[in-house]
PDB file of N, CA and C in Angstrom:
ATOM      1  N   UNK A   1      10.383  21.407  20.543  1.00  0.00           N
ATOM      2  CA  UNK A   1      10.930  20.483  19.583  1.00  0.00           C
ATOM      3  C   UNK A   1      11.160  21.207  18.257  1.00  0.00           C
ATOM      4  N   UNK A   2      12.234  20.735  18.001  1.00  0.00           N
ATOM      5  CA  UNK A   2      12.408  21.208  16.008  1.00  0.00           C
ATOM      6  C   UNK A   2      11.958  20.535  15.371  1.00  0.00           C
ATOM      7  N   UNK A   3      11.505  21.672  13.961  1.00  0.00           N
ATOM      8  CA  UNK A   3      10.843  20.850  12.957  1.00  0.00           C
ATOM      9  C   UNK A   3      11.690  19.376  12.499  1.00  0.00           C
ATOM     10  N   UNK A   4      13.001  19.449  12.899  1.00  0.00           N
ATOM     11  CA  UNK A   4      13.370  18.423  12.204  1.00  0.00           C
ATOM     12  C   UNK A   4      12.939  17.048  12.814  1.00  0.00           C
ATOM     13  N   UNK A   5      13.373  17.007  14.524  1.00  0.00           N
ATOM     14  CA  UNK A   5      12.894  16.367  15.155  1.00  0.00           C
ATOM     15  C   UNK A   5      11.228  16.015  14.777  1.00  0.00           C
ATOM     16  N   UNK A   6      10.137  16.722  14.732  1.00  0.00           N
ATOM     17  CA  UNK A   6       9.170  16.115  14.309  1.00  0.00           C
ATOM     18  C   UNK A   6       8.889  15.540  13.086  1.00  0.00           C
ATOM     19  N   UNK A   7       9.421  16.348  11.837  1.00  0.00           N
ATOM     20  CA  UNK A   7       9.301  15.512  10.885  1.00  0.00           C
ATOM     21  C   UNK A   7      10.276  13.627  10.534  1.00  0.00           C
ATOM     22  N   UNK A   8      10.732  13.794  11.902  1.00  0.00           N
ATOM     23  CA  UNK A   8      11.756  12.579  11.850  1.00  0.00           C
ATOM     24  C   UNK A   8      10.495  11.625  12.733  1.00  0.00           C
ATOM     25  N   UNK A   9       9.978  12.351  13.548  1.00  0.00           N
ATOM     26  CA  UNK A   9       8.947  11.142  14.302  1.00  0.00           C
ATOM     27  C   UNK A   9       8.022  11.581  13.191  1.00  0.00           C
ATOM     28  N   UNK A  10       7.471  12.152  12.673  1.00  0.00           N
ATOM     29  CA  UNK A  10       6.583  11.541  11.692  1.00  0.00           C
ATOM     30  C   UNK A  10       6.806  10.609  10.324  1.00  0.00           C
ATOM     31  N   UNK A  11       8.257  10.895  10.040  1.00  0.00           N
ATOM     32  CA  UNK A  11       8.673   9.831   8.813  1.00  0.00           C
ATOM     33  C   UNK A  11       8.369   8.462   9.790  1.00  0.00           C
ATOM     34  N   UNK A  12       8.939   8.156  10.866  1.00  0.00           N
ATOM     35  CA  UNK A  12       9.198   6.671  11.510  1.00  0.00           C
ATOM     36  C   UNK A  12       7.620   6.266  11.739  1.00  0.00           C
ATOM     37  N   UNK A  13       6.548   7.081  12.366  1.00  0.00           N
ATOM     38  CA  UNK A  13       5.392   6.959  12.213  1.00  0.00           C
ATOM     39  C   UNK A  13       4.391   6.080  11.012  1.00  0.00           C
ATOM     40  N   UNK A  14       4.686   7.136  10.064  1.00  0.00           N
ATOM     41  CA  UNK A  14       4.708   6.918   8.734  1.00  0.00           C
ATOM     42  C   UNK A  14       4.736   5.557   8.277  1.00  0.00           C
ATOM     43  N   UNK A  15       6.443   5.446   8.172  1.00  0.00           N
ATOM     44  CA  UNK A  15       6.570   4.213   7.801  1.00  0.00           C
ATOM     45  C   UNK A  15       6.065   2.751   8.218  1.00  0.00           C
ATOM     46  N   UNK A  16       5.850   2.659   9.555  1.00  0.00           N
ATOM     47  CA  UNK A  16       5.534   1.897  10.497  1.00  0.00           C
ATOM     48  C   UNK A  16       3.808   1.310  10.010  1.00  0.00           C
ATOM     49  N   UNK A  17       3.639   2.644   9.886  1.00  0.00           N
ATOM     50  CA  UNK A  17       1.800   2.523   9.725  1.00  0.00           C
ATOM     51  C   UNK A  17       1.738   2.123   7.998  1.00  0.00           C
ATOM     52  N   UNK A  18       2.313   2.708   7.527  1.00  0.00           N
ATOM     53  CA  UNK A  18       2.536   1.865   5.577  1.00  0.00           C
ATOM     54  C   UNK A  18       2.658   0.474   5.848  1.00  0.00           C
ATOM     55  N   UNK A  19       3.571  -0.152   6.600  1.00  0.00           N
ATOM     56  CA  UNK A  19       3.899  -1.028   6.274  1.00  0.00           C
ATOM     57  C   UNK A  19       2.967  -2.408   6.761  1.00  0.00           C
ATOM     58  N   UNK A  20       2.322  -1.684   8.040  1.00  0.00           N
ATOM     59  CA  UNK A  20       1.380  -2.440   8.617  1.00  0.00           C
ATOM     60  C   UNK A  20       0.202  -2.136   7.917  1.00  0.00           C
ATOM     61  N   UNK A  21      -0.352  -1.336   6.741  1.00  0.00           N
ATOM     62  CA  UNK A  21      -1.737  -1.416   6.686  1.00  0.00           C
ATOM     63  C   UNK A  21      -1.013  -1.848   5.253  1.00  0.00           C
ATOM     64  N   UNK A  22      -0.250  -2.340   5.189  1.00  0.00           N
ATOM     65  CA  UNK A  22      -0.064  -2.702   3.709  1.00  0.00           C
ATOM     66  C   UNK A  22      -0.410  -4.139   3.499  1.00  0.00           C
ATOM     67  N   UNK A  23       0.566  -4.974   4.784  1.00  0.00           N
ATOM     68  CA  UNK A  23       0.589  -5.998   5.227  1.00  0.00           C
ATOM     69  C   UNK A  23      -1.027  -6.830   5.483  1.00  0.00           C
ATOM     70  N   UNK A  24      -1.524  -5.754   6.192  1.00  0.00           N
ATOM     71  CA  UNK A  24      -3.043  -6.300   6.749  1.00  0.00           C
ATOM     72  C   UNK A  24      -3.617  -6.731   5.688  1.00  0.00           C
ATOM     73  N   UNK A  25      -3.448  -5.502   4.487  1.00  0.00           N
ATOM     74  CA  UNK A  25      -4.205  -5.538   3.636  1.00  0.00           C
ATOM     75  C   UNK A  25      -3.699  -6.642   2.534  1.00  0.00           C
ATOM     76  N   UNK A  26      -3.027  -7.021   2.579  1.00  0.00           N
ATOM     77  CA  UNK A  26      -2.388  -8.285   1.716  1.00  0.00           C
ATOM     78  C   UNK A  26      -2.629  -9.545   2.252  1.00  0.00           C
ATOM     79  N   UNK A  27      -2.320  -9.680   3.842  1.00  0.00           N
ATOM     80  CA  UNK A  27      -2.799 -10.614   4.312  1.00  0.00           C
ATOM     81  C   UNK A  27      -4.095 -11.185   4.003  1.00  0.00           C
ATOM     82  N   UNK A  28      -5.124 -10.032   4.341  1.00  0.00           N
ATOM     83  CA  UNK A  28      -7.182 -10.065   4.043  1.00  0.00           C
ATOM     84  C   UNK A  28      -6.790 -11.069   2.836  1.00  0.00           C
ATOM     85  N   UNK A  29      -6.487 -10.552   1.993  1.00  0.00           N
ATOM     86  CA  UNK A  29      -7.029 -11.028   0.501  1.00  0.00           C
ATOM     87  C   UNK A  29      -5.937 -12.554   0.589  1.00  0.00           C
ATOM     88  N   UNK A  30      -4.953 -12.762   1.151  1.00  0.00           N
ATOM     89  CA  UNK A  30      -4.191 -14.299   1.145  1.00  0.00           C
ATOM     90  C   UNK A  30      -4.966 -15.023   1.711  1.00  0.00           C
ATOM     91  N   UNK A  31      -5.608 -14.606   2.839  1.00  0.00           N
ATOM     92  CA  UNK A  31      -6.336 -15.570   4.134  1.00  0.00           C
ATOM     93  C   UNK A  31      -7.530 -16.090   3.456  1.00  0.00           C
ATOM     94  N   UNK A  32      -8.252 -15.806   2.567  1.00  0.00           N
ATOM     95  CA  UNK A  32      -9.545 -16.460   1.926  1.00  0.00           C
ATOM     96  C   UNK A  32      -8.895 -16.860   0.623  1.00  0.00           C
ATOM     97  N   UNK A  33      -7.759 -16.962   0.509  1.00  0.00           N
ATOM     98  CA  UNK A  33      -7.193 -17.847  -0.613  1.00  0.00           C
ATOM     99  C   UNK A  33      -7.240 -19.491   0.545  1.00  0.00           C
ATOM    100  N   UNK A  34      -7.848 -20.699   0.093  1.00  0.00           N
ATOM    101  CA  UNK A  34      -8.252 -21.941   0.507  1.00  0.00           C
ATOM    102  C   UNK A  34      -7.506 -22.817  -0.010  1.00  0.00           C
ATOM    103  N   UNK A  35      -6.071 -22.792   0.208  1.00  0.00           N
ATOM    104  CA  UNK A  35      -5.205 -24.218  -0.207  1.00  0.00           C
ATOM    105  C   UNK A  35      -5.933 -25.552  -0.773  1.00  0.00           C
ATOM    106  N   UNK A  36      -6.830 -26.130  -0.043  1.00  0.00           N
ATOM    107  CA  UNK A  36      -7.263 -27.238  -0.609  1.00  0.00           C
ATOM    108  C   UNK A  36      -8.114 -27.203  -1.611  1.00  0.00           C
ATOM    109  N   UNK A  37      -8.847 -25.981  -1.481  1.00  0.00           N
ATOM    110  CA  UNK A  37      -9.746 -25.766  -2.726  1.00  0.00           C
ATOM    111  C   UNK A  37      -8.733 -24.989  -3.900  1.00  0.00           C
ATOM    112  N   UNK A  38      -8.507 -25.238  -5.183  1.00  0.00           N
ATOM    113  CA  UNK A  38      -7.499 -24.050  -5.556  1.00  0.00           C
ATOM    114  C   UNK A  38      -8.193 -22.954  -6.338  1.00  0.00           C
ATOM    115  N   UNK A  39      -9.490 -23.714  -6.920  1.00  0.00           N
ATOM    116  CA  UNK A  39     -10.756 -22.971  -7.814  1.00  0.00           C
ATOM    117  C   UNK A  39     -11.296 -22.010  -7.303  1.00  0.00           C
ATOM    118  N   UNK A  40     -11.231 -21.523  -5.507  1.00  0.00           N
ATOM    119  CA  UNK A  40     -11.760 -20.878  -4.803  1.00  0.00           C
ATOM    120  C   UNK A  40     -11.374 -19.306  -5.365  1.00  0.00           C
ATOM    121  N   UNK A  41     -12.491 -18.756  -5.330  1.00  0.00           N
ATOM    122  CA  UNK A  41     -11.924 -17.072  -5.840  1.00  0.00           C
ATOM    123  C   UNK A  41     -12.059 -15.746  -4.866  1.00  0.00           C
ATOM    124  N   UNK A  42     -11.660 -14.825  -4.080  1.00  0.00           N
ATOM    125  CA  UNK A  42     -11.520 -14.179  -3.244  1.00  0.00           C
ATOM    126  C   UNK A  42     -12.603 -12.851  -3.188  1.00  0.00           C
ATOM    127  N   UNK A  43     -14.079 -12.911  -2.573  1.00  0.00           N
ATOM    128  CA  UNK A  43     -15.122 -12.590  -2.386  1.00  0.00           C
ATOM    129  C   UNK A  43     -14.948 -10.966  -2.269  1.00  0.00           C
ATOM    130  N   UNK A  44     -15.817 -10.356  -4.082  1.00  0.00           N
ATOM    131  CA  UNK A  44     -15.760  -9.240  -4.298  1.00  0.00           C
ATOM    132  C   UNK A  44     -15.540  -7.921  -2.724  1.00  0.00           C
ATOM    133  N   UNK A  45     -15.992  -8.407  -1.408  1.00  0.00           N
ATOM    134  CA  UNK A  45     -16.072  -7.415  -0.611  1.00  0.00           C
ATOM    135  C   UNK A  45     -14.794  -7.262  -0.137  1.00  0.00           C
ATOM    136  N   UNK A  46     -14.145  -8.851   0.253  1.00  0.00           N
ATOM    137  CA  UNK A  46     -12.833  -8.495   0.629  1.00  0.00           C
ATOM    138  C   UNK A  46     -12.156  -8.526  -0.131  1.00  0.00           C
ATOM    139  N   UNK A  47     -12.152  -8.078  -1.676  1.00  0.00           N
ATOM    140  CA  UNK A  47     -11.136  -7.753  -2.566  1.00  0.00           C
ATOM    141  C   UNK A  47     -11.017  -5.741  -2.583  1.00  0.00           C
ATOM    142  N   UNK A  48     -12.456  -5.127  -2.118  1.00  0.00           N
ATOM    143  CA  UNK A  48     -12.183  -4.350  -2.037  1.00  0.00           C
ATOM    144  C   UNK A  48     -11.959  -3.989  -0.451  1.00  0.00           C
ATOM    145  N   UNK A  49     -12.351  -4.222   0.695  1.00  0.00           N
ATOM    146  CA  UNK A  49     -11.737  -3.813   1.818  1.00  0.00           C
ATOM    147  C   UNK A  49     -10.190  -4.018   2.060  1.00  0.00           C
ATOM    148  N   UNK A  50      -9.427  -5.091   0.949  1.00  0.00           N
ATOM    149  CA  UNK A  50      -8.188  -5.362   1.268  1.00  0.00           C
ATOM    150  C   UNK A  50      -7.244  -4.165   0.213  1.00  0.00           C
ATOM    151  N   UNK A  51      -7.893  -3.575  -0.665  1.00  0.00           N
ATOM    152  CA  UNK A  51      -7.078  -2.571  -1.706  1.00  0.00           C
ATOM    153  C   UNK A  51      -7.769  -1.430  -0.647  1.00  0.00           C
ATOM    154  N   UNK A  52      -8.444  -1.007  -0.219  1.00  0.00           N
ATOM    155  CA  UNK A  52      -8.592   0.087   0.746  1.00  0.00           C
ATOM    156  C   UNK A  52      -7.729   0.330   1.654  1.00  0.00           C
ATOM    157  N   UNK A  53      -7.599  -1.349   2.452  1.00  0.00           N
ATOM    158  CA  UNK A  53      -6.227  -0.655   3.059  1.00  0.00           C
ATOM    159  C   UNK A  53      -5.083  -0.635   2.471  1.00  0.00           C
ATOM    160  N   UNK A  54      -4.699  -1.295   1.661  1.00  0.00           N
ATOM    161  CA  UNK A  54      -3.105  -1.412   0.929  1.00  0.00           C
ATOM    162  C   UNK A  54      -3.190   0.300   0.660  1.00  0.00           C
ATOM    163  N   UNK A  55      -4.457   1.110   0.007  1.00  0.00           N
ATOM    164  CA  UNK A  55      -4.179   2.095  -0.749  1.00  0.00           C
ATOM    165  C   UNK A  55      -4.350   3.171   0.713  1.00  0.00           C
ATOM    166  N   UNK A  56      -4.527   2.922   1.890  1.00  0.00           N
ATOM    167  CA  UNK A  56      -4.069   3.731   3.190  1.00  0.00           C
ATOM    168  C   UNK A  56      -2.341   3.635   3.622  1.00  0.00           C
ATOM    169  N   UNK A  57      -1.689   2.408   3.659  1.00  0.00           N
ATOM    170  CA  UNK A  57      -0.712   2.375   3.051  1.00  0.00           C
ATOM    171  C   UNK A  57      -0.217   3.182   2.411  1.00  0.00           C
ATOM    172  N   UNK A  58      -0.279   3.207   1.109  1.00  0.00           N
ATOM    173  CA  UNK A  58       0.433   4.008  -0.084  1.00  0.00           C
ATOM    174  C   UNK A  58       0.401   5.440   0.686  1.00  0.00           C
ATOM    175  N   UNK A  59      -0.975   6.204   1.001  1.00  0.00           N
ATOM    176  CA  UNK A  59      -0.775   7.311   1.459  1.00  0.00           C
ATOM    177  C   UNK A  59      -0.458   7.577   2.340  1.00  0.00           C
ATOM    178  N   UNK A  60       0.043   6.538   3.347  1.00  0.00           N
ATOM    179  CA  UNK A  60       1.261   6.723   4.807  1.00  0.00           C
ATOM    180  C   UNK A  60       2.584   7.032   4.340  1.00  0.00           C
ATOM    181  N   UNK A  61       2.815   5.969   3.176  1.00  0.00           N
ATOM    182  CA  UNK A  61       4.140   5.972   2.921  1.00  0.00           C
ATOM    183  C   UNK A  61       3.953   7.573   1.835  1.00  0.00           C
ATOM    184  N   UNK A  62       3.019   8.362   0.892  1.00  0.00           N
ATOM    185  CA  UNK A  62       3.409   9.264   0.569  1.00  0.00           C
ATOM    186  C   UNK A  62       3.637  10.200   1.712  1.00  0.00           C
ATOM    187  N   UNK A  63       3.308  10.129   2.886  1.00  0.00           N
ATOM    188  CA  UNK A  63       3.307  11.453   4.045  1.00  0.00           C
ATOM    189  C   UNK A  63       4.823  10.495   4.184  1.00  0.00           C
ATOM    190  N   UNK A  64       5.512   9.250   4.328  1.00  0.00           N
ATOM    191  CA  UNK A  64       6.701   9.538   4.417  1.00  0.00           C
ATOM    192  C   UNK A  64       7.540   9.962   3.795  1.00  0.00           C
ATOM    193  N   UNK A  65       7.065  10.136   2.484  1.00  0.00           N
ATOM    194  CA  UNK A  65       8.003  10.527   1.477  1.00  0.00           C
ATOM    195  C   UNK A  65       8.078  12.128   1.888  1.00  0.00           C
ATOM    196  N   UNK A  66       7.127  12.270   2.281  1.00  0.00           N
ATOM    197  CA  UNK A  66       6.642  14.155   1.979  1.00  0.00           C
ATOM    198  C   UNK A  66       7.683  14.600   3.061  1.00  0.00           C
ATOM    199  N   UNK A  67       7.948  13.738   4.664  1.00  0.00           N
ATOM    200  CA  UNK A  67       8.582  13.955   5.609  1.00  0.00           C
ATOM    201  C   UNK A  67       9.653  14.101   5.091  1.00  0.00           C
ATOM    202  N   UNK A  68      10.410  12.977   4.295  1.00  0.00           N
ATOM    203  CA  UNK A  68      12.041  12.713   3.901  1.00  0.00           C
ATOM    204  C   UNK A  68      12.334  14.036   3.144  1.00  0.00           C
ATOM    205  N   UNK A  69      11.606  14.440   1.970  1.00  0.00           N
ATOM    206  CA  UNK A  69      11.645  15.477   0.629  1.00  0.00           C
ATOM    207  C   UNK A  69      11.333  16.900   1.670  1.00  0.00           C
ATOM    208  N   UNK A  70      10.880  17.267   2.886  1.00  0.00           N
ATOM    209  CA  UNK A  70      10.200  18.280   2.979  1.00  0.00           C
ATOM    210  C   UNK A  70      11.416  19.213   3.032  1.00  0.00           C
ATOM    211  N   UNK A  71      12.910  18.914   3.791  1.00  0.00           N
ATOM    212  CA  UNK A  71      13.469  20.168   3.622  1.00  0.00           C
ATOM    213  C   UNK A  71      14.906  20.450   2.691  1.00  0.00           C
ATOM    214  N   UNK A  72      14.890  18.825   1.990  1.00  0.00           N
ATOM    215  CA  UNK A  72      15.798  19.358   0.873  1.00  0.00           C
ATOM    216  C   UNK A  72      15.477  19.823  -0.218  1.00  0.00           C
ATOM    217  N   UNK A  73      13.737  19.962  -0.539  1.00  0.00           N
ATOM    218  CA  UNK A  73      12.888  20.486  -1.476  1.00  0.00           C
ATOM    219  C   UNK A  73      12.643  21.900  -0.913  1.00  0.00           C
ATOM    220  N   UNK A  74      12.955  22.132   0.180  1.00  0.00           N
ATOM    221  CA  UNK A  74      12.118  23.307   0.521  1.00  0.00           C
ATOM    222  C   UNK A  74      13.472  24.357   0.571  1.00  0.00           C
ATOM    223  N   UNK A  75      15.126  23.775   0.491  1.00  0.00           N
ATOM    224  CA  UNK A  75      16.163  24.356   0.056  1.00  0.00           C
ATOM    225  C   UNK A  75      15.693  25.218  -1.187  1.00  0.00           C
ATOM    226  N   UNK A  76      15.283  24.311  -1.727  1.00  0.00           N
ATOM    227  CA  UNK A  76      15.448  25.052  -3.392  1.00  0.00           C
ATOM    228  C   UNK A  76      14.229  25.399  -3.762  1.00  0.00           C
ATOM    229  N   UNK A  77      14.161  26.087  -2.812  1.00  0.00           N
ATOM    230  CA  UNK A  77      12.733  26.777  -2.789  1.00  0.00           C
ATOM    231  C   UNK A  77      11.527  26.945  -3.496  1.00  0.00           C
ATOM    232  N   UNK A  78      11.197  25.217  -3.628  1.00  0.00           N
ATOM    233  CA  UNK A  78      10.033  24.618  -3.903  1.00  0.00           C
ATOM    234  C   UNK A  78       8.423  24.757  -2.721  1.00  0.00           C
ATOM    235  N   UNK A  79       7.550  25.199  -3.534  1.00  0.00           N
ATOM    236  CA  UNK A  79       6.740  25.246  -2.228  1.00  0.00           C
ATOM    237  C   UNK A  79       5.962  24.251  -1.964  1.00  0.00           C
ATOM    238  N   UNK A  80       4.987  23.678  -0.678  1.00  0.00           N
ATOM    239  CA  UNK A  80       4.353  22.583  -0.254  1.00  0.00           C
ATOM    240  C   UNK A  80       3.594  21.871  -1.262  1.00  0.00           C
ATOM    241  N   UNK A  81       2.641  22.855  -2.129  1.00  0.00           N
ATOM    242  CA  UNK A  81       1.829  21.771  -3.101  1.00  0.00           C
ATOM    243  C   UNK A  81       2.818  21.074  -3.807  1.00  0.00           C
ATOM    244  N   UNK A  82       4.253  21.643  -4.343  1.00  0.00           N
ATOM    245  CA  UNK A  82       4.559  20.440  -5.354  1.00  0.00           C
ATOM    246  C   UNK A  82       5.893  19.641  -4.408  1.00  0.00           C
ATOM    247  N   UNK A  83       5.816  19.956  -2.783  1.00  0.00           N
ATOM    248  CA  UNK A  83       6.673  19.182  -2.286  1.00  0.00           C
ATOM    249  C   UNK A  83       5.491  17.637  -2.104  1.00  0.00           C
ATOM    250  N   UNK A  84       4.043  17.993  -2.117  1.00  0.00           N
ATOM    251  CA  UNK A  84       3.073  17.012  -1.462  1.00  0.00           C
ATOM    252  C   UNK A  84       3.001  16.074  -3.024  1.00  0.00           C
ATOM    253  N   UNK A  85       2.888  16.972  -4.272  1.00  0.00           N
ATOM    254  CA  UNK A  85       2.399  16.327  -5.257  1.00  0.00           C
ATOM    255  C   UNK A  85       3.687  15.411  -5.999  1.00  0.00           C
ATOM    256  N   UNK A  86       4.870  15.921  -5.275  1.00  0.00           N
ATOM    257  CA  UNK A  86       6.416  15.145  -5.435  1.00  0.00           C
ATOM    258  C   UNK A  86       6.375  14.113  -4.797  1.00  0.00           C
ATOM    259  N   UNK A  87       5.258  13.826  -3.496  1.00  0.00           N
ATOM    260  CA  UNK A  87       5.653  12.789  -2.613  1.00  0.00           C
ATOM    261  C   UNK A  87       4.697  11.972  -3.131  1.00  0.00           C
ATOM    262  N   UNK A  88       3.336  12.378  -3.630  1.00  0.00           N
ATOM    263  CA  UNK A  88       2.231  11.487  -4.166  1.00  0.00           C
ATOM    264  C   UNK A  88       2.781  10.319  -5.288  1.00  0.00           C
ATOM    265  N   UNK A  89       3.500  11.188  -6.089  1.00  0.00           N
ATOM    266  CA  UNK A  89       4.154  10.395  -7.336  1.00  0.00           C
ATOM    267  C   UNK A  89       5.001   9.517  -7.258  1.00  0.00           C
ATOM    268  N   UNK A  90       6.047   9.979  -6.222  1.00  0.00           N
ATOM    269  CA  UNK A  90       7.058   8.893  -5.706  1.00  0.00           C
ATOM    270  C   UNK A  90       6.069   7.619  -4.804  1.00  0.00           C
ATOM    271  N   UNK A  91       5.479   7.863  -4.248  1.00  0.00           N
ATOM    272  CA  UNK A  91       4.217   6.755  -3.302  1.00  0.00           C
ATOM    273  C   UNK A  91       3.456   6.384  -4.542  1.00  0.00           C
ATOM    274  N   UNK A  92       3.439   6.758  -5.540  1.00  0.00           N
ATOM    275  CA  UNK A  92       2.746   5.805  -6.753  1.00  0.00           C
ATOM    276  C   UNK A  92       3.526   5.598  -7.425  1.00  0.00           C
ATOM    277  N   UNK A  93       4.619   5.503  -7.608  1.00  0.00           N
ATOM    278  CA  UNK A  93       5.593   5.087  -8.509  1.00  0.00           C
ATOM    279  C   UNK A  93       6.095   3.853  -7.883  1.00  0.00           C
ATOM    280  N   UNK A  94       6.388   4.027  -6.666  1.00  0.00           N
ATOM    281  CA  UNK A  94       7.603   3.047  -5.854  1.00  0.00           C
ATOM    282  C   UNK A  94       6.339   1.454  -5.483  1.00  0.00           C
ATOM    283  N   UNK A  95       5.520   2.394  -5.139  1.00  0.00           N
ATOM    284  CA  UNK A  95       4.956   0.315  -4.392  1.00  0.00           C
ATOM    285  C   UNK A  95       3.061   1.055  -4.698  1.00  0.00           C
ATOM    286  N   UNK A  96       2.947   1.757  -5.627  1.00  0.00           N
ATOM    287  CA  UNK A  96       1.324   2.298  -6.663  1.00  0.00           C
ATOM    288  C   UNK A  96       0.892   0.713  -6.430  1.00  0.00           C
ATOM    289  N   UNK A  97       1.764  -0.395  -7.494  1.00  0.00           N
ATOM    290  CA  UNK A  97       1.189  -1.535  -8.205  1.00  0.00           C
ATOM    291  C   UNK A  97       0.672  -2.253  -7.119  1.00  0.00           C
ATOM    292  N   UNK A  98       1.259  -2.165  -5.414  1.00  0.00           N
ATOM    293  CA  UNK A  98       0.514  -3.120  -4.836  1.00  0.00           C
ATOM    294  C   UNK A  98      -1.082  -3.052  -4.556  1.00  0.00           C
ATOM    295  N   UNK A  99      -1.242  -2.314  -4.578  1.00  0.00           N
ATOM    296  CA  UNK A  99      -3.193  -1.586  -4.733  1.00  0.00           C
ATOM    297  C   UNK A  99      -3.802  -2.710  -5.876  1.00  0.00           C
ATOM    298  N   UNK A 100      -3.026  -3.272  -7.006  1.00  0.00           N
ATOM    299  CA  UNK A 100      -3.360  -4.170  -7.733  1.00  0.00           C
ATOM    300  C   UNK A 100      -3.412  -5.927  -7.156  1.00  0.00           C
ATOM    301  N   UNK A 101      -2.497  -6.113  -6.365  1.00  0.00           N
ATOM    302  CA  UNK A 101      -2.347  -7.244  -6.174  1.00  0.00           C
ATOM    303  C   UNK A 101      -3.461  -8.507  -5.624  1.00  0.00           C
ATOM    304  N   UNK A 102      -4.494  -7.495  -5.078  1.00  0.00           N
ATOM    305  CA  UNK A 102      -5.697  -8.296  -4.789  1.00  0.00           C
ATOM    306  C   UNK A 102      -6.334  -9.231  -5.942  1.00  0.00           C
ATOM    307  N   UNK A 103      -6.686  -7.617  -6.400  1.00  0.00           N
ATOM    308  CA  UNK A 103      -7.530  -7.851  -7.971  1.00  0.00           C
ATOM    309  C   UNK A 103      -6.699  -8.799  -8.770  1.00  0.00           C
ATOM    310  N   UNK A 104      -4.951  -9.031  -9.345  1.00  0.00           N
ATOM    311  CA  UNK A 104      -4.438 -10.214 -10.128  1.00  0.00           C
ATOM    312  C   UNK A 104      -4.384 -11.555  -9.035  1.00  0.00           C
ATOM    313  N   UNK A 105      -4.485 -11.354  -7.803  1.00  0.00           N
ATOM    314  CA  UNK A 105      -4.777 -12.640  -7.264  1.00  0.00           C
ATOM    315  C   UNK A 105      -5.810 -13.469  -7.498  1.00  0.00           C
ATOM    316  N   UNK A 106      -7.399 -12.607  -7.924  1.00  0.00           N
ATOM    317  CA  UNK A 106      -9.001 -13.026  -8.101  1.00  0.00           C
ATOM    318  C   UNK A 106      -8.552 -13.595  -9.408  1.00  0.00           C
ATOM    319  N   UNK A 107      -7.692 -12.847 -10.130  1.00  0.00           N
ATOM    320  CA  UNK A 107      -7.880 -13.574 -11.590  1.00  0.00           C
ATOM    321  C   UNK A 107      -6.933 -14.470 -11.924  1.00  0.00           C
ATOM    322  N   UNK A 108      -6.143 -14.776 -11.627  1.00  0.00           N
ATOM    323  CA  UNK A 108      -5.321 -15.949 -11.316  1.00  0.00           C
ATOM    324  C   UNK A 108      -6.019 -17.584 -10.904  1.00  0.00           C
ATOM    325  N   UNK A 109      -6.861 -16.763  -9.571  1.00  0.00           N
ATOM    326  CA  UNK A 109      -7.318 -18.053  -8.764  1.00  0.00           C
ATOM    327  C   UNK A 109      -8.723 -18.448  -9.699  1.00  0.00           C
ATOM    328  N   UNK A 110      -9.319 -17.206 -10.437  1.00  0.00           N
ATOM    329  CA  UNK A 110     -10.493 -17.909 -10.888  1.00  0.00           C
ATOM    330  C   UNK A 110      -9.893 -18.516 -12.562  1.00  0.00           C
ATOM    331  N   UNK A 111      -8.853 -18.140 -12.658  1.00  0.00           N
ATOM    332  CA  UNK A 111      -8.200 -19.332 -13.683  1.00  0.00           C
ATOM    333  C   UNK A 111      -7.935 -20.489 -13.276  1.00  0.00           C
ATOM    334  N   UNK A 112      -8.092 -20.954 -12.430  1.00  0.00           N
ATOM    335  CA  UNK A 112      -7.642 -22.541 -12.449  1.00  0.00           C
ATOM    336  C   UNK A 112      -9.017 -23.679 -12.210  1.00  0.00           C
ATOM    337  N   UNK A 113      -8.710 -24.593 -12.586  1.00  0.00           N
ATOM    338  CA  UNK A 113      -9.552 -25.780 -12.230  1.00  0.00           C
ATOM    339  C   UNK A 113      -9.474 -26.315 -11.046  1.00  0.00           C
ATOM    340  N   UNK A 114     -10.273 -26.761 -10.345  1.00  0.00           N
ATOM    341  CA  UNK A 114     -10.238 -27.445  -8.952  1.00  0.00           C
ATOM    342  C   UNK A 114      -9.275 -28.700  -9.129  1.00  0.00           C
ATOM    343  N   UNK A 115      -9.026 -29.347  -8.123  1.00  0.00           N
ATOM    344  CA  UNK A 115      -8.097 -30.760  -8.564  1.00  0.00           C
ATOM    345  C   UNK A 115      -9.351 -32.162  -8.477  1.00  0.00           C
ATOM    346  N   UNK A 116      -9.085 -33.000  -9.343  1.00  0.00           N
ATOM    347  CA  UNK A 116      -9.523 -33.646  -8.956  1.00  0.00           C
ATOM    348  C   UNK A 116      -9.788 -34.775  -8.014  1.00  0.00           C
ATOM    349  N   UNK A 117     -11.223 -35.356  -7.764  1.00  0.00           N
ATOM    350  CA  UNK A 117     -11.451 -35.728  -6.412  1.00  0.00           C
ATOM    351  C   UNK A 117     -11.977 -37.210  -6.692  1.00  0.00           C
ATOM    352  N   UNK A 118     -11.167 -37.869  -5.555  1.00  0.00           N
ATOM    353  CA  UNK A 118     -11.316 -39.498  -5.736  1.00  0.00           C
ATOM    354  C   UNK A 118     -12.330 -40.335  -5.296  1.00  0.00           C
TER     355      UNK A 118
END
């Protein structure tokens, strides 16, 4: 196989696995959000097991970035550390903020008042 061929199954890899541990991890922290309760606030453990995976994510999608960048960076004869530290930045630049989204969900939900009950 050619490198290109593999770095093409590892971008699709990649992406596949970003998008699903991104998902999981967004899901965790929605699923103990309690519609009927709205005061309910999302339990310090799964606020961090759900940014653990979002932030496995991020570093799938930087190995896809690293796949996409590896050989039009490596034209211009850039070498691996700053093709890896090119892909880190772009994977924290492009979707960094979702690693946050747990944590402004806790503080959102522990802003509100419960509704009241008849």
């Amino acid at each position: 196989m050619t490198p290109e061929i593999i770095l093409s199954v590892v971008q699709i890899i990649a992406a596949i696995s970003s998008v699903v541990f991104i998902f999981i991890g967004l899901r965790m922290a929605l699923k103990k959000l309690d519609k009927d309760n709205s005061a309910q606030t999302i339990p310090p453990d799964i606020i961090k097991k759900s940014t653990r995976l979002i932030l496995i994510g991020i570093l799938f999608f930087a190995l896809f970035r690293f796949a996409a960048n590896y050989f039009p960076m490596k034209e211009d004869q850039f070498e691996e550390s700053m093709i890896l530290i090119q892909s880190l930045w772009q994977a924290t630049y492009m979707i960094g903020f979702t690693a946050f989204i747990p944590y402004i969900l806790n503080k959102l939900q522990s802003g509100r008042t419960p509704p009241p009950t008849k």
